[in-house]
C-alpha atoms as a PDB file:
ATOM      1  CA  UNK A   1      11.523  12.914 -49.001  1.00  0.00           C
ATOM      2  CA  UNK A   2      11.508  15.394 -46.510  1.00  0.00           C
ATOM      3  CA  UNK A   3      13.993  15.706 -43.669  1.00  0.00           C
ATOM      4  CA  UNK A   4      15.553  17.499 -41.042  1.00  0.00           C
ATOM      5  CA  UNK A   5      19.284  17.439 -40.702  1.00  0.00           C
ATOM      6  CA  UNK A   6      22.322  19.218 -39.635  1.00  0.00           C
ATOM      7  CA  UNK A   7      25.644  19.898 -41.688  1.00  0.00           C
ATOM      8  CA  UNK A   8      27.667  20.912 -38.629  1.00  0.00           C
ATOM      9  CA  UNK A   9      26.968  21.091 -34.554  1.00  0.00           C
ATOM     10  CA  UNK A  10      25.713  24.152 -33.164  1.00  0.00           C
ATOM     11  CA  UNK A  11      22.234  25.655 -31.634  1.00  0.00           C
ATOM     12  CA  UNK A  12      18.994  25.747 -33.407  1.00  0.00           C
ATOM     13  CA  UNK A  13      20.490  27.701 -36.527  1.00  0.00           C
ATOM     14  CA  UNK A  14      22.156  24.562 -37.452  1.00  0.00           C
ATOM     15  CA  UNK A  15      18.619  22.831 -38.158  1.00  0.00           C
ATOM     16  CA  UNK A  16      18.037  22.717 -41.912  1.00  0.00           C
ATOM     17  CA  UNK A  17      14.618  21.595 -43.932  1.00  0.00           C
ATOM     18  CA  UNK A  18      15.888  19.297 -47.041  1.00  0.00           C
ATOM     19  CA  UNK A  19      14.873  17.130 -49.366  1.00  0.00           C
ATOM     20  CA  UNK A  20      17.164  13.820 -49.874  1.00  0.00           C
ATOM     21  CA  UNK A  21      16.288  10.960 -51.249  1.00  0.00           C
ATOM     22  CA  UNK A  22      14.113   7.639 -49.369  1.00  0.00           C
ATOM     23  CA  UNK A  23      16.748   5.578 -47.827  1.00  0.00           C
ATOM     24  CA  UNK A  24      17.057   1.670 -49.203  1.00  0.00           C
ATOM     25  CA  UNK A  25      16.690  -0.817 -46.194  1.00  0.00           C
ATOM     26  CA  UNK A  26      19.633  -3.202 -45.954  1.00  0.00           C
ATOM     27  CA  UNK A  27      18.612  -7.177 -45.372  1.00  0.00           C
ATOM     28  CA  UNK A  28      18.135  -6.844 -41.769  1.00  0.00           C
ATOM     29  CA  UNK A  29      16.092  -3.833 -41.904  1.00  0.00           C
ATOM     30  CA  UNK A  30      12.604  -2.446 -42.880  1.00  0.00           C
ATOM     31  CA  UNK A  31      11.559   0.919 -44.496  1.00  0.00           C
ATOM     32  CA  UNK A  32       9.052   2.731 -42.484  1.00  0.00           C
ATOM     33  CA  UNK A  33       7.013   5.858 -43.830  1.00  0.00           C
ATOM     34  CA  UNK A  34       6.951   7.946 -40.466  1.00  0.00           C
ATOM     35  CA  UNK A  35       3.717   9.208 -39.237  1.00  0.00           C
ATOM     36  CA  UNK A  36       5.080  10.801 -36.208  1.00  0.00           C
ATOM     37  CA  UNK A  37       8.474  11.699 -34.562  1.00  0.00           C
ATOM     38  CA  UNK A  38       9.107  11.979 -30.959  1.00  0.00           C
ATOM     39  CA  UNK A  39      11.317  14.873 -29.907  1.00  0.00           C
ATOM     40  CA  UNK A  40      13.977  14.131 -27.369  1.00  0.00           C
ATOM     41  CA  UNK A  41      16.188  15.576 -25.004  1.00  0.00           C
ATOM     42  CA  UNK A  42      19.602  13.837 -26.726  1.00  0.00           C
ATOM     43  CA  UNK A  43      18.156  15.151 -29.763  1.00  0.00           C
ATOM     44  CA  UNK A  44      19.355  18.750 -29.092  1.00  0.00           C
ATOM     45  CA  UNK A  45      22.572  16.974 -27.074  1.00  0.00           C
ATOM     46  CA  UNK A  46      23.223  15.965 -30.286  1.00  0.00           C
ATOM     47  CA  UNK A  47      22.863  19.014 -32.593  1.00  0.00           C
ATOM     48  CA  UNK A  48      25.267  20.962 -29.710  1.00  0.00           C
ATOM     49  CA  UNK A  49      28.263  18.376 -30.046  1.00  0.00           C
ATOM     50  CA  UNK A  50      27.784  17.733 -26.679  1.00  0.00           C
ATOM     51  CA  UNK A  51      27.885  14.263 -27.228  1.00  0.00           C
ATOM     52  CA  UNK A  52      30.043  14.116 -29.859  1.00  0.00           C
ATOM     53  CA  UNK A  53      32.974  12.208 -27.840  1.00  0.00           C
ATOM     54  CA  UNK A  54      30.654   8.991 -27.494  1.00  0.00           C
ATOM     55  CA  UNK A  55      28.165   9.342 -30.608  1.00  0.00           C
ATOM     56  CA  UNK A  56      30.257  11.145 -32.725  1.00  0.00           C
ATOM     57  CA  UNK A  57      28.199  11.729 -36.804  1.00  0.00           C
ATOM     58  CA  UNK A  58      29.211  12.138 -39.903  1.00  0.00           C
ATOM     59  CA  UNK A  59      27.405  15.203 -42.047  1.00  0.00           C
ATOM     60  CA  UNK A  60      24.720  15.384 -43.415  1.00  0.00           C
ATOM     61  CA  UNK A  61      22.839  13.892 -40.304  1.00  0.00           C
ATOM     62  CA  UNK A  62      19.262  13.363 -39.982  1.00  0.00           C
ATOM     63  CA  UNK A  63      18.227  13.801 -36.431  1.00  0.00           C
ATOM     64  CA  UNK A  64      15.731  12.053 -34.251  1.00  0.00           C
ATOM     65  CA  UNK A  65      15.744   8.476 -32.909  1.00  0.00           C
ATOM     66  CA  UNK A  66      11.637   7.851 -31.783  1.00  0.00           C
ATOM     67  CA  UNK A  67       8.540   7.647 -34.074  1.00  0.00           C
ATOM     68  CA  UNK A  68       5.816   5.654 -35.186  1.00  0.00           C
ATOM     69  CA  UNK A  69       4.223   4.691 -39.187  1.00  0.00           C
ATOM     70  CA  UNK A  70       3.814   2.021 -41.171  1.00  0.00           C
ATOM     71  CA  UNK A  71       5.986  -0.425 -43.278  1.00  0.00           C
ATOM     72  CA  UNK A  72       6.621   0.308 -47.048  1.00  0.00           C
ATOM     73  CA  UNK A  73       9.367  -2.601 -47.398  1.00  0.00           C
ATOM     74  CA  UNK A  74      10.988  -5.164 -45.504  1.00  0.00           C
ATOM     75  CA  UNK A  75      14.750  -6.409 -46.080  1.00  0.00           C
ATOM     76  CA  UNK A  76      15.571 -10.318 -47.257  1.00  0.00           C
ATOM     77  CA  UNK A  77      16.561 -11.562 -44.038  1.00  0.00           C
ATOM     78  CA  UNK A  78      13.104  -9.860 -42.445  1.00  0.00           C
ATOM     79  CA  UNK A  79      11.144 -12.564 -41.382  1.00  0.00           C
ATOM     80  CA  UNK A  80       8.142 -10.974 -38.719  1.00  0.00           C
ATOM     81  CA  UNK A  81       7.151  -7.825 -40.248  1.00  0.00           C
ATOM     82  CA  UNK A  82       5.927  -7.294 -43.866  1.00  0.00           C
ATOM     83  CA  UNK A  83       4.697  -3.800 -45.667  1.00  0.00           C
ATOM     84  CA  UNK A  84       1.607  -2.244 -44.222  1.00  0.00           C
ATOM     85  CA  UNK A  85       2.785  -3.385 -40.489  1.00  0.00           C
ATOM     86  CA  UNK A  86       1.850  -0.540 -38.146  1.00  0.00           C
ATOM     87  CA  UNK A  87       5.084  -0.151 -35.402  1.00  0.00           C
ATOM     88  CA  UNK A  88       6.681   2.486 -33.713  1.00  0.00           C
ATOM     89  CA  UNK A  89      10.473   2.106 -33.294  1.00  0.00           C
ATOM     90  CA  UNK A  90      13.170   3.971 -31.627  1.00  0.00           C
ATOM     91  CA  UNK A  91      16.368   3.551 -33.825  1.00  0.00           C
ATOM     92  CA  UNK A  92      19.687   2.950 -32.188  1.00  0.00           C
ATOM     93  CA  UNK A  93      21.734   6.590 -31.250  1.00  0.00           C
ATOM     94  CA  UNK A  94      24.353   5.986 -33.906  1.00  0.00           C
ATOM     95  CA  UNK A  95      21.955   5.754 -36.689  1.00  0.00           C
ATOM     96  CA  UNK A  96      19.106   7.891 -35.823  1.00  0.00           C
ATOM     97  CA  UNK A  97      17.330   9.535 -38.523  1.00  0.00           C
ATOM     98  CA  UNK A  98      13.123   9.971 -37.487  1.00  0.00           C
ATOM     99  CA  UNK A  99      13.431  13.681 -38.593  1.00  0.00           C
ATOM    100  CA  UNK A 100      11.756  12.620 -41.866  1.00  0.00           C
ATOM    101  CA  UNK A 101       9.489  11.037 -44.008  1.00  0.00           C
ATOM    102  CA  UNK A 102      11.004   7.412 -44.322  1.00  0.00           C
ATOM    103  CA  UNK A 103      13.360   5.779 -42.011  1.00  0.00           C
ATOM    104  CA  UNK A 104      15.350   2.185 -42.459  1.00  0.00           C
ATOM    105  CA  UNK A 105      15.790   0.818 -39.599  1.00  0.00           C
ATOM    106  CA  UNK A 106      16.738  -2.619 -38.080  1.00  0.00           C
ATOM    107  CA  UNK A 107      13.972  -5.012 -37.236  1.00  0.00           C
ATOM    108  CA  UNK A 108      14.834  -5.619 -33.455  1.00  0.00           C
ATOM    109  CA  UNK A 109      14.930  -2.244 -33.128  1.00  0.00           C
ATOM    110  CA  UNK A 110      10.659  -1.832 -33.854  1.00  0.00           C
ATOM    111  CA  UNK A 111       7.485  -3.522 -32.681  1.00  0.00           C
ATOM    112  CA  UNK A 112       3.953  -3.695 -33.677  1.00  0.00           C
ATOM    113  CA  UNK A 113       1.901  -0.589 -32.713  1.00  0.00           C
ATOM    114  CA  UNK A 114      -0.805  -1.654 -30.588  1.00  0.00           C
ATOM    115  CA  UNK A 115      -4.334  -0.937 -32.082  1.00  0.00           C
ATOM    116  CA  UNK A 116      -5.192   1.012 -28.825  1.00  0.00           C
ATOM    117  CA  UNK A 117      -2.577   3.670 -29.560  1.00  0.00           C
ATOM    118  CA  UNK A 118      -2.868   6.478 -32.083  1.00  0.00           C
ATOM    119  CA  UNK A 119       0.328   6.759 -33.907  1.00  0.00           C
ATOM    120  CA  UNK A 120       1.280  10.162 -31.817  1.00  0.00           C
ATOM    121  CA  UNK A 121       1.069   7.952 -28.878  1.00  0.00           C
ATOM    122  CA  UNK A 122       2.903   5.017 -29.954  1.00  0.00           C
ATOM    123  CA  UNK A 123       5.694   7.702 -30.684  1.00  0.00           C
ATOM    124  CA  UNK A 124       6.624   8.598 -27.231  1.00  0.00           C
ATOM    125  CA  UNK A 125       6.537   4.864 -26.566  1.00  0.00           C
ATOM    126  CA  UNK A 126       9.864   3.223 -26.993  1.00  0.00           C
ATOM    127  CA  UNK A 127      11.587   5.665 -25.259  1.00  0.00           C
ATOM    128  CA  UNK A 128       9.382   6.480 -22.227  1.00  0.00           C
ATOM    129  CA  UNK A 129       8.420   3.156 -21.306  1.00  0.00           C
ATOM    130  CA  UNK A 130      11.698   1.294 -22.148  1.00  0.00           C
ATOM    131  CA  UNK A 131      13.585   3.924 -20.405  1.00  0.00           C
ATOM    132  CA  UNK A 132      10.894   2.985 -17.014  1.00  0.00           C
ATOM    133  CA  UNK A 133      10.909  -0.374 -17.632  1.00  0.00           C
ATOM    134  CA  UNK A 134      15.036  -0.798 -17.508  1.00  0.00           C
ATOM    135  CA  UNK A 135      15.299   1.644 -15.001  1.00  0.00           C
ATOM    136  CA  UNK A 136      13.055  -0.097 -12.724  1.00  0.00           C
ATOM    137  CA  UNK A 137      12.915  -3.536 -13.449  1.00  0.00           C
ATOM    138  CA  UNK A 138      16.474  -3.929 -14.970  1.00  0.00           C
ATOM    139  CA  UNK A 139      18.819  -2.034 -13.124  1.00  0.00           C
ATOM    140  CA  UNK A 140      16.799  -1.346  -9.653  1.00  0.00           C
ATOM    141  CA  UNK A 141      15.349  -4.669  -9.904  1.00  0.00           C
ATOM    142  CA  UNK A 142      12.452  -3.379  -7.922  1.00  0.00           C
ATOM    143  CA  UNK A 143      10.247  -5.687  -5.336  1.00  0.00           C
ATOM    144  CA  UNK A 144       6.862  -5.669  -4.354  1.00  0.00           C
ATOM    145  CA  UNK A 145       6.660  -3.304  -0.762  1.00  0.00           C
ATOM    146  CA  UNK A 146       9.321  -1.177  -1.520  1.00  0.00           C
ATOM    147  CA  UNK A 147       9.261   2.474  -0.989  1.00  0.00           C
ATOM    148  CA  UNK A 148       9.925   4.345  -4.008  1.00  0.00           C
ATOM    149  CA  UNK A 149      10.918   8.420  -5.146  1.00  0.00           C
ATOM    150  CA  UNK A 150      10.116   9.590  -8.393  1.00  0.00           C
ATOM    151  CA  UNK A 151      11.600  12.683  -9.388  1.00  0.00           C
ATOM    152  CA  UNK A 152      10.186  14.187 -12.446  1.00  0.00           C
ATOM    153  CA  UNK A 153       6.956  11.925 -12.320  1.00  0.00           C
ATOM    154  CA  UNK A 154       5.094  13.924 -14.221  1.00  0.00           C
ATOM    155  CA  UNK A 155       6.693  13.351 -17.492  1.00  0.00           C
ATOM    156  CA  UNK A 156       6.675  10.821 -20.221  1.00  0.00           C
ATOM    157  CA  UNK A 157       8.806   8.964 -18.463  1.00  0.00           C
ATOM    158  CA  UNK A 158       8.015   9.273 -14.677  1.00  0.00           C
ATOM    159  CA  UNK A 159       4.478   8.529 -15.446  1.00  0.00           C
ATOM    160  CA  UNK A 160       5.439   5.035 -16.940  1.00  0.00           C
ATOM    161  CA  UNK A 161       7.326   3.913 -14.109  1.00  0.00           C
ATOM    162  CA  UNK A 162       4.467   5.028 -11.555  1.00  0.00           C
ATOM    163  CA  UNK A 163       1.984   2.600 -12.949  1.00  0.00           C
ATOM    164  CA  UNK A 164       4.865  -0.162 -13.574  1.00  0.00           C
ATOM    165  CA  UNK A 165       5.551   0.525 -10.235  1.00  0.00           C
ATOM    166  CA  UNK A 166       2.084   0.245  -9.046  1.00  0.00           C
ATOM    167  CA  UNK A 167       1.901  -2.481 -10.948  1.00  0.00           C
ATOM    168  CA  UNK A 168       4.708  -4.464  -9.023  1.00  0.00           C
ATOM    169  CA  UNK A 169       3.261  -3.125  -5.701  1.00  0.00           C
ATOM    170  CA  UNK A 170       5.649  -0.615  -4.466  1.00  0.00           C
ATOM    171  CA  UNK A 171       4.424   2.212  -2.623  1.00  0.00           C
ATOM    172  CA  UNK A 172       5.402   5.672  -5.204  1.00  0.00           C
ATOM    173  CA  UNK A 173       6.358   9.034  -4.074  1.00  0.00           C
ATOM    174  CA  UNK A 174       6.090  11.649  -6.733  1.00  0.00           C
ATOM    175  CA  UNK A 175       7.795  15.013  -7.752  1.00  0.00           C
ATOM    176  CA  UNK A 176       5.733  17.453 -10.249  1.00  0.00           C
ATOM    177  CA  UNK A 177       4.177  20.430 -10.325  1.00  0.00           C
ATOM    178  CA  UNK A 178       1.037  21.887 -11.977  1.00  0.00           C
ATOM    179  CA  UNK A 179      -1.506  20.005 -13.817  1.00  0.00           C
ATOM    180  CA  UNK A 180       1.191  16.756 -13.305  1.00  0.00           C
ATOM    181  CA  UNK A 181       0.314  16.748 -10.080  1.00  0.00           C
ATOM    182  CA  UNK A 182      -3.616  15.743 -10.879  1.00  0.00           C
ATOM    183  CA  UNK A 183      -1.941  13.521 -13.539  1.00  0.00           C
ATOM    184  CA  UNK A 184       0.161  11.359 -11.186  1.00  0.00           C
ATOM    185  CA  UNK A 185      -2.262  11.241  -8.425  1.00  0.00           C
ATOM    186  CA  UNK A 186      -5.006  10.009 -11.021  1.00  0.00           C
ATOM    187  CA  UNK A 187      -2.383   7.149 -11.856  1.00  0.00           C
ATOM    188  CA  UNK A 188      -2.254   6.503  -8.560  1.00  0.00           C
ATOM    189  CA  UNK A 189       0.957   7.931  -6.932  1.00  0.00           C
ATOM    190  CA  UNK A 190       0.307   7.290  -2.861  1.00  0.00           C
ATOM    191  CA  UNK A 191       1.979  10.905  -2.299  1.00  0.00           C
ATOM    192  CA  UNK A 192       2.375  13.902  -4.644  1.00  0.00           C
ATOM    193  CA  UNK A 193       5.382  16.363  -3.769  1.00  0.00           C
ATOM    194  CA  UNK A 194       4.799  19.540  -5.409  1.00  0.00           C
ATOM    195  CA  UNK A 195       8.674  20.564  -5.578  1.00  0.00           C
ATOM    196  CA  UNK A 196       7.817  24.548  -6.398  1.00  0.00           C
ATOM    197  CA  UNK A 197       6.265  24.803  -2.881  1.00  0.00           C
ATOM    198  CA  UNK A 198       7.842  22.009  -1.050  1.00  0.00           C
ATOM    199  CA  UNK A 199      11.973  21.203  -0.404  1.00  0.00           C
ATOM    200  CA  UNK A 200      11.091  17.227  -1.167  1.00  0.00           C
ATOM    201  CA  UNK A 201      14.365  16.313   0.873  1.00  0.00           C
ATOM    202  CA  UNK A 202      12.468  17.576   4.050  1.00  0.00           C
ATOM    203  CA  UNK A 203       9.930  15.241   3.705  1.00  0.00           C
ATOM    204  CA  UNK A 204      10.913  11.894   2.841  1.00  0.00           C
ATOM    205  CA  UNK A 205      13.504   9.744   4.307  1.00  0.00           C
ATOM    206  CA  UNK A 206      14.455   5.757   4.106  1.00  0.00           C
ATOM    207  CA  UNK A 207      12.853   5.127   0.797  1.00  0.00           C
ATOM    208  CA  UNK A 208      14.472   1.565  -0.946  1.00  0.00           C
ATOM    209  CA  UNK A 209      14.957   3.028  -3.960  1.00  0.00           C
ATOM    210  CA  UNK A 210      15.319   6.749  -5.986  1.00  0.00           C
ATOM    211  CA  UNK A 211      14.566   7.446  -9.523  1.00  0.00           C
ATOM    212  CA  UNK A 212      16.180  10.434 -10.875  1.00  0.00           C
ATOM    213  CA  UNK A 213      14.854  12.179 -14.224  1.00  0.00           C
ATOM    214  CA  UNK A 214      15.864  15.338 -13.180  1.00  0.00           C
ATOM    215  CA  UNK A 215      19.375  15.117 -12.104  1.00  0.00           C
ATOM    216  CA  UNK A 216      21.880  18.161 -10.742  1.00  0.00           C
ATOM    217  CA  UNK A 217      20.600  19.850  -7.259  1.00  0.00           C
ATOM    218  CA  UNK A 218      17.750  17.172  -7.138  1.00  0.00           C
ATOM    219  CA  UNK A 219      20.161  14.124  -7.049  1.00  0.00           C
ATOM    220  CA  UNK A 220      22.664  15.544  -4.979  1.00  0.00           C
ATOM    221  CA  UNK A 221      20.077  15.956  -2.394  1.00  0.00           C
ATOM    222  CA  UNK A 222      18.486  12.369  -2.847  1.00  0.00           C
ATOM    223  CA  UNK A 223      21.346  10.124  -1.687  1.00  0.00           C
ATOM    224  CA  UNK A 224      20.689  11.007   2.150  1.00  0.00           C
ATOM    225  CA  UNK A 225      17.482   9.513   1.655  1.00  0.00           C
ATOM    226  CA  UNK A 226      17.901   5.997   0.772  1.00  0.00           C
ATOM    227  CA  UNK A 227      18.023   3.739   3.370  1.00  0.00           C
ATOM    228  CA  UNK A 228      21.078   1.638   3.625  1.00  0.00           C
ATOM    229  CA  UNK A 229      20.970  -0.859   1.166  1.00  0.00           C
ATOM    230  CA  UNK A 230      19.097   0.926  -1.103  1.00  0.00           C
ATOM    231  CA  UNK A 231      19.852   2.248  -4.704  1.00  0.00           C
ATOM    232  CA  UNK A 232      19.830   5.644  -7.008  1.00  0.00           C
ATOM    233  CA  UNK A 233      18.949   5.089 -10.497  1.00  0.00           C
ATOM    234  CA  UNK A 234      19.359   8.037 -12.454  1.00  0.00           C
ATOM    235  CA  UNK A 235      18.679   8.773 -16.165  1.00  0.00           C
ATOM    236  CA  UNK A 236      20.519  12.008 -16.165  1.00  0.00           C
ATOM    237  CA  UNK A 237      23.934  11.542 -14.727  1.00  0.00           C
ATOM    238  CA  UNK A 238      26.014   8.448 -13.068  1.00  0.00           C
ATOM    239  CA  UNK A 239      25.725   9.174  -9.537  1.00  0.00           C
ATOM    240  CA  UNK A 240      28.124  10.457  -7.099  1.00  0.00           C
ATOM    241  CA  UNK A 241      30.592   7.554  -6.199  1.00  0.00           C
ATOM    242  CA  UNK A 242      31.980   9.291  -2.763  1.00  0.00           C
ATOM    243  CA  UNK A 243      28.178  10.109  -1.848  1.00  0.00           C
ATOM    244  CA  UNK A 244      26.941   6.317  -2.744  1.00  0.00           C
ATOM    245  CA  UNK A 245      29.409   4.913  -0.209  1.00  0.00           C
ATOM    246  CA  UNK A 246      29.284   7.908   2.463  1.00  0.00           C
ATOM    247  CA  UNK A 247      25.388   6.546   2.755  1.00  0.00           C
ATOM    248  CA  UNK A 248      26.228   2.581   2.472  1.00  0.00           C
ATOM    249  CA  UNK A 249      23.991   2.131  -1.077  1.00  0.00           C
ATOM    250  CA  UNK A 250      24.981   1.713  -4.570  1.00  0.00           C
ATOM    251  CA  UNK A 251      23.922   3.776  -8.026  1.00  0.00           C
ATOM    252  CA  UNK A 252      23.354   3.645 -11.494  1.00  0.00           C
ATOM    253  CA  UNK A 253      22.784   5.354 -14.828  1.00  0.00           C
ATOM    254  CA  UNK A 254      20.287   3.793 -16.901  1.00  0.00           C
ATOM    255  CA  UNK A 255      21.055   3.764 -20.747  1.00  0.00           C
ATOM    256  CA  UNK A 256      18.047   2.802 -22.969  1.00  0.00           C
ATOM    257  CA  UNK A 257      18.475   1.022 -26.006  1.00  0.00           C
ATOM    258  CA  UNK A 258      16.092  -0.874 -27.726  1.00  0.00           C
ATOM    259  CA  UNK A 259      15.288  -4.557 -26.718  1.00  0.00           C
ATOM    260  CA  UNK A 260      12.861  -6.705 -28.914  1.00  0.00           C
ATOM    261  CA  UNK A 261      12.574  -8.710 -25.025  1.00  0.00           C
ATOM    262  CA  UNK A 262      11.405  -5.610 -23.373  1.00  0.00           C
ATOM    263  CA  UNK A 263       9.493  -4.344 -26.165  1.00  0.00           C
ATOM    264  CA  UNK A 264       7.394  -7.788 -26.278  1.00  0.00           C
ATOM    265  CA  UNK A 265       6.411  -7.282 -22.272  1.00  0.00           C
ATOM    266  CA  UNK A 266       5.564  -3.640 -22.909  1.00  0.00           C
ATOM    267  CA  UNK A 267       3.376  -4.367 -26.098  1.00  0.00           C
ATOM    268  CA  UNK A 268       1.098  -6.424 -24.279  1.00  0.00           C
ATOM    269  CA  UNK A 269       0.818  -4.035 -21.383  1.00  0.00           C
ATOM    270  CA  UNK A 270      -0.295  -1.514 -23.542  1.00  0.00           C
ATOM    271  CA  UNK A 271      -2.472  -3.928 -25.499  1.00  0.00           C
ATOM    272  CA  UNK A 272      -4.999  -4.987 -22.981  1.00  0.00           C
ATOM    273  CA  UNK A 273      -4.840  -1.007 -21.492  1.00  0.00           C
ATOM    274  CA  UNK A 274      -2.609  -2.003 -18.397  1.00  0.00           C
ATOM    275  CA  UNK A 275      -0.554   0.738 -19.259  1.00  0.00           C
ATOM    276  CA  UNK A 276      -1.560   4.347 -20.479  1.00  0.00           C
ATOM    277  CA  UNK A 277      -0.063   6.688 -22.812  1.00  0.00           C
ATOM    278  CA  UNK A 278       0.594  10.439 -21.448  1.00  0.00           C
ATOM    279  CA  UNK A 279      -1.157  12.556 -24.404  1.00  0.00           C
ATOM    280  CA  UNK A 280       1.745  14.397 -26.281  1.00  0.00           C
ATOM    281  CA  UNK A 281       2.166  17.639 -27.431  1.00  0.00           C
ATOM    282  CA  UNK A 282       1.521  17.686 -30.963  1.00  0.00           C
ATOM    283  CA  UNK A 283       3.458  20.244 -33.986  1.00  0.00           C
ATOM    284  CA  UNK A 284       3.850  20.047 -37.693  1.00  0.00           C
ATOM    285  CA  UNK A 285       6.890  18.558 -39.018  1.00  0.00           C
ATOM    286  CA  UNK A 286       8.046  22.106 -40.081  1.00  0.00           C
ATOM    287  CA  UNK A 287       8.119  23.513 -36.766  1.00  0.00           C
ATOM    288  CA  UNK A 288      11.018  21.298 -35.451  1.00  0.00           C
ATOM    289  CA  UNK A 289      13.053  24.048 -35.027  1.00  0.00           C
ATOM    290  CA  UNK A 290      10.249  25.611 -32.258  1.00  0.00           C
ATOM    291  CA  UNK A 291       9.897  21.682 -30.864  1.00  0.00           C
ATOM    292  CA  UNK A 292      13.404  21.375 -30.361  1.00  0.00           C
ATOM    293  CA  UNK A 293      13.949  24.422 -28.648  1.00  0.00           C
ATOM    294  CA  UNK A 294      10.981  23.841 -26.290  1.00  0.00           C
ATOM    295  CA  UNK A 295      12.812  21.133 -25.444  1.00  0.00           C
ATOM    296  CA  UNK A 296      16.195  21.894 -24.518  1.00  0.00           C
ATOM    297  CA  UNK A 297      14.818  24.923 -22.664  1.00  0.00           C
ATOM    298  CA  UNK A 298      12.411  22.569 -20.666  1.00  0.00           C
ATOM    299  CA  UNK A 299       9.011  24.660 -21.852  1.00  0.00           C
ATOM    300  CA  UNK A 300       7.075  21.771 -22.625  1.00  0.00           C
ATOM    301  CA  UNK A 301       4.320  19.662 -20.407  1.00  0.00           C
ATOM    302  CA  UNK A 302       4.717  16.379 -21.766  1.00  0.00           C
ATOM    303  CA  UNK A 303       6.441  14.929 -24.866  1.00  0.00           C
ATOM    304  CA  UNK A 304       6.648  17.170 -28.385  1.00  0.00           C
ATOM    305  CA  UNK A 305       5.578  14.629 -31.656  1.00  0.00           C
ATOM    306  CA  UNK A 306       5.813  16.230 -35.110  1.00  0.00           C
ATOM    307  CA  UNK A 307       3.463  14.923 -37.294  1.00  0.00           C
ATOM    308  CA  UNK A 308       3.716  14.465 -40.963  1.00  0.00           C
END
């Protein structure tokens, strides 16, 4: 099969097209052929070493952890899933391995695709909404009439936890620029900051709780405010512990890992249309070099998929 791997860290020179053979699922696993990959930030974290103190690899590695396609085989011990399953899946960080044509990977770690979703869109799925969905719900453990920030709402991501926000009847103030902007008020944001032409930190004040997807400058300037009490859930960074108790509220970084739980709540969502996919950016398979780079170098407008 086709694949995408690196023999060594570096930058995008590192990226090699190869042929190696279709992995064999182990009991607890199923073989999926891929239809689509999602490309992700930790992807290119990844390639650079940078993360290579807490997810260190072995060489050859095949990169990419998000995708969608269909089953080809299940393991012995498989007992929900059989071949010609549609799911999408995100794999957990130390395996990896969606750069390719066929992926193994461990049953609680997929679920079905639902029939409303093409298999681009189911791609970006695991990820974006699971990331939201613990964020929010998990580690803010958001209430109904709370104020909420969103910075970087007009990404995959940000534009999940709007509507689950909406959903659970918080009032949502957005960050984005551009075209996001009409995309966040259509999913009905209550205010839209456009952060090129406005300082957000000038205009808000004593929301209940932040949601950083932007990290740096942004959260530094986001802890003054949060109303006492409040929290700072960041996807980027662990916020600042001096700044969390100079303003009397408390922080966290959100790690997203796959949960059959979560995944069952966020299926049905997404199967009776309660929650909607932002359309992804869509190149071949052989242009991961180009996707990855418009990634790390933030050039894209929503999520990259390579398709097969």
């Amino acid at each position: 099969m086709q694949a995408v791997q690196i023999n060594q860290y570096g930058d995008n020179s590192v990226l090699e097209n190869t042929v190696i053979p279709i992995p064999q699922p182990m009991p607890n696993q199923v073989l999926v052929q891929l239809k689509a990959s999602s490309v992700n930030p930790v992807d290119y974290k990844i390639r650079s070493g940078y993360m290579s103190g807490v997810l260190p690899k072995s060489f050859p590695f095949t990169l990419g952890w998000e995708g969608a396609g269909t089953i080809t085989e299940v393991g012995n011990d498989v007992k929900n899933y059989q071949p010609g399953d549609e799911i999408m899946l995100m794999a957990n960080f130390m395996q990896g391995g969606t750069y390719a044509e066929y992926v193994a990977v461990n049953a609680d770690e997929i679920m079905l695709k639902p029939k409303s979703l093409s298999f681009t869109e189911a791609s970006v799925v695991p990820f974006s909404l699971g990331t939201a969905y613990t964020a929010l719900i998990e580690d803010a453990k958001i209430k109904e009439g709370q104020q909420l920030l969103i910075h970087g709402a007009g990404g995959a991501v940000g534009q999940m936890a709007i509507q689950i926000a909406k959903k659970m009847g918080l009032n949502v103030i957005g960050t984005a620029t551009g075209n996001n902007l009409q995309e966040i008020t259509a999913l009905g944001v209550d205010t839209a900051i456009d952060y090129v032409h406005t300082d957000f930190s000038t205009v808000v004040k004593n929301v209940d709780v932040v949601l950083d997807l932007v990290g740096g400058e942004t959260l530094s300037k986001s802890y003054a405010l949060v109303k006492k009490g409040g929290i700072i859930v960041s996807t980027t960074q662990p916020p600042n512990a001096a700044e969390l108790t100079k303003y009397g509220i408390s922080g966290k970084m959100t790690q997203t890992r796959a949960n059959s739980k979560i995944f069952s709540k966020i299926s049905a969502w997404l199967e009776t249309e309660k929650i909607k996919v932002k359309q992804p950016q869509v190149l071949s398979f052989s242009d991961a070099k180009n996707a990855l780079s418009l990634v790390e170098n933030r050039k894209t407008h929503s999520k990259i998929v390579l398709v097969f």
